[in-house]
Protein backbone atom coordinates (compact mmCIF):
# COMPACT_ATOMS: atom_id res chain seq x y z
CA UNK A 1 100.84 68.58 150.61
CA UNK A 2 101.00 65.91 152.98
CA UNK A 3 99.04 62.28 153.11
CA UNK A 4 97.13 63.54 156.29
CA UNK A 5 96.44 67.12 155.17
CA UNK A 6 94.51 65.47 151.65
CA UNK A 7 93.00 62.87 154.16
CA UNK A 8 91.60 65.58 156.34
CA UNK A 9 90.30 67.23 153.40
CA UNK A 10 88.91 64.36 151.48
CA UNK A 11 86.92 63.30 154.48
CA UNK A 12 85.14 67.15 154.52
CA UNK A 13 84.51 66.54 150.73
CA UNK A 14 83.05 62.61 151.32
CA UNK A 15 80.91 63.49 154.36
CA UNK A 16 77.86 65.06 152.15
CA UNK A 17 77.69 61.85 150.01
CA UNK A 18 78.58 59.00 152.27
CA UNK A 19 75.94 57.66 155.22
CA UNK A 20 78.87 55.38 156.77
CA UNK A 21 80.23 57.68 159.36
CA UNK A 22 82.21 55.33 161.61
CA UNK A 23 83.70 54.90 158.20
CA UNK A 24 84.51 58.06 157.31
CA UNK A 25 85.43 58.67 161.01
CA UNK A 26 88.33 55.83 160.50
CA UNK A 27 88.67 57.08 156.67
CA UNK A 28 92.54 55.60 155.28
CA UNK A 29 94.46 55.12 152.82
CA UNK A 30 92.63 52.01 152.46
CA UNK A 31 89.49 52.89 152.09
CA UNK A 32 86.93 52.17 148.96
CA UNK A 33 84.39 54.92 148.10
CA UNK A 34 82.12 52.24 147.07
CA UNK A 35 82.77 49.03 149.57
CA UNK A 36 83.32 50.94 152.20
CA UNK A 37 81.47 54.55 152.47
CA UNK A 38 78.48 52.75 149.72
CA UNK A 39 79.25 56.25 147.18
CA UNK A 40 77.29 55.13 143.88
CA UNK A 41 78.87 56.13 140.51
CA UNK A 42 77.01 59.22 140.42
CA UNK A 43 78.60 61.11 143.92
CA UNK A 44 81.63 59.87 142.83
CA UNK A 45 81.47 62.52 140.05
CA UNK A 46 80.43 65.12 142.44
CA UNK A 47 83.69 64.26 144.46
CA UNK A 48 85.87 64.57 141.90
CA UNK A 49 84.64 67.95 141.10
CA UNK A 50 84.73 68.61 144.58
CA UNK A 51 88.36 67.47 144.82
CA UNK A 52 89.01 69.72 141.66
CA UNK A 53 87.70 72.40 143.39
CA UNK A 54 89.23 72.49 146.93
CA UNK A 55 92.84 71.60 145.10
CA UNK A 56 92.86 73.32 142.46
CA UNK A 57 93.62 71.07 139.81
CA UNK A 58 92.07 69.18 136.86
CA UNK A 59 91.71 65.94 136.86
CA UNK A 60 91.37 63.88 133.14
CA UNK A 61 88.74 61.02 132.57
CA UNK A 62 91.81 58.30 133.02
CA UNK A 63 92.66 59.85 136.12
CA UNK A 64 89.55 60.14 137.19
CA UNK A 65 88.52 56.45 136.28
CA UNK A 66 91.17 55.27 138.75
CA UNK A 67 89.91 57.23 141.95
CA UNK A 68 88.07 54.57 143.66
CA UNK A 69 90.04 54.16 146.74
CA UNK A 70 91.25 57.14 149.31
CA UNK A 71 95.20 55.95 148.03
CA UNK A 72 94.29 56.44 144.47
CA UNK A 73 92.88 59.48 144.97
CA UNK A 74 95.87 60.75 147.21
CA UNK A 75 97.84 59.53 144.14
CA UNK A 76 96.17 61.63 141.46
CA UNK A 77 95.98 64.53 143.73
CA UNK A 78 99.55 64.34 144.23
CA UNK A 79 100.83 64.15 140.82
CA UNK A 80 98.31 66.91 139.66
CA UNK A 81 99.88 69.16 142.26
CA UNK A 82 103.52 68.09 141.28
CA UNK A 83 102.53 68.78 138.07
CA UNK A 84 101.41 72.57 138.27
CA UNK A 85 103.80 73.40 140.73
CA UNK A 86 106.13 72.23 137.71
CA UNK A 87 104.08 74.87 135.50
C-alpha cells in the first residue's frame, strides 16, 4: 500500500478526534498527533484500534508506543502489512 493511500486513510480515521482541520487538511508525513492535531493519550488509543481495524492488522504495545507521528504510524502499518502478506 502506498504512502498516500495510508495518508488518505489515516486522515478519515484522525478527523473524529482531532479539532485542527487546516491541520488535518495539510496532514504529512510530518505530522504529530499531539503537537500538531492536540489528540490526548486517550484518542490516540481509539486510533490505533481504528487503524487496526481499517488495515487489518494487529498492532503490539511497542509498536503502538511509537505511533506518535503520521511517519511512524506509516512505518508500523507498513511492516504489519509486510508481515502478513509474508503469512
Amino acid at each position: 500500500m502506498t504512502k498516500e493511500a495510508i495518508i488518505a486513510a489515516l486522515k478519515t480515521i484522525i478527523k473524529p478526534y482531532s479539532e485542527e482541520t487546516i491541520v488535518l487538511e495539510t496532514l504529512s508525513e510530518n505530522t504529530d498527533f499531539i503537537k500538531d492535531l492536540k489528540i490526548n493519550s486517550a484518542n490516540l488509543v481509539d486510533i490505533v484500534l481504528d487503524v487496526e481495524e481499517k488495515f487489518g492488522i494487529e498492532i503490539d504495545n511497542d509498536s503502538m508506543a511509537k505511533m506518535l507521528t503520521v511517519q511512524a504510524t506509516i512505518d508500523v502499518i507498513q511492516s504489519k502489512l509486510g508481515n502478513n502478506a509474508g503469512e
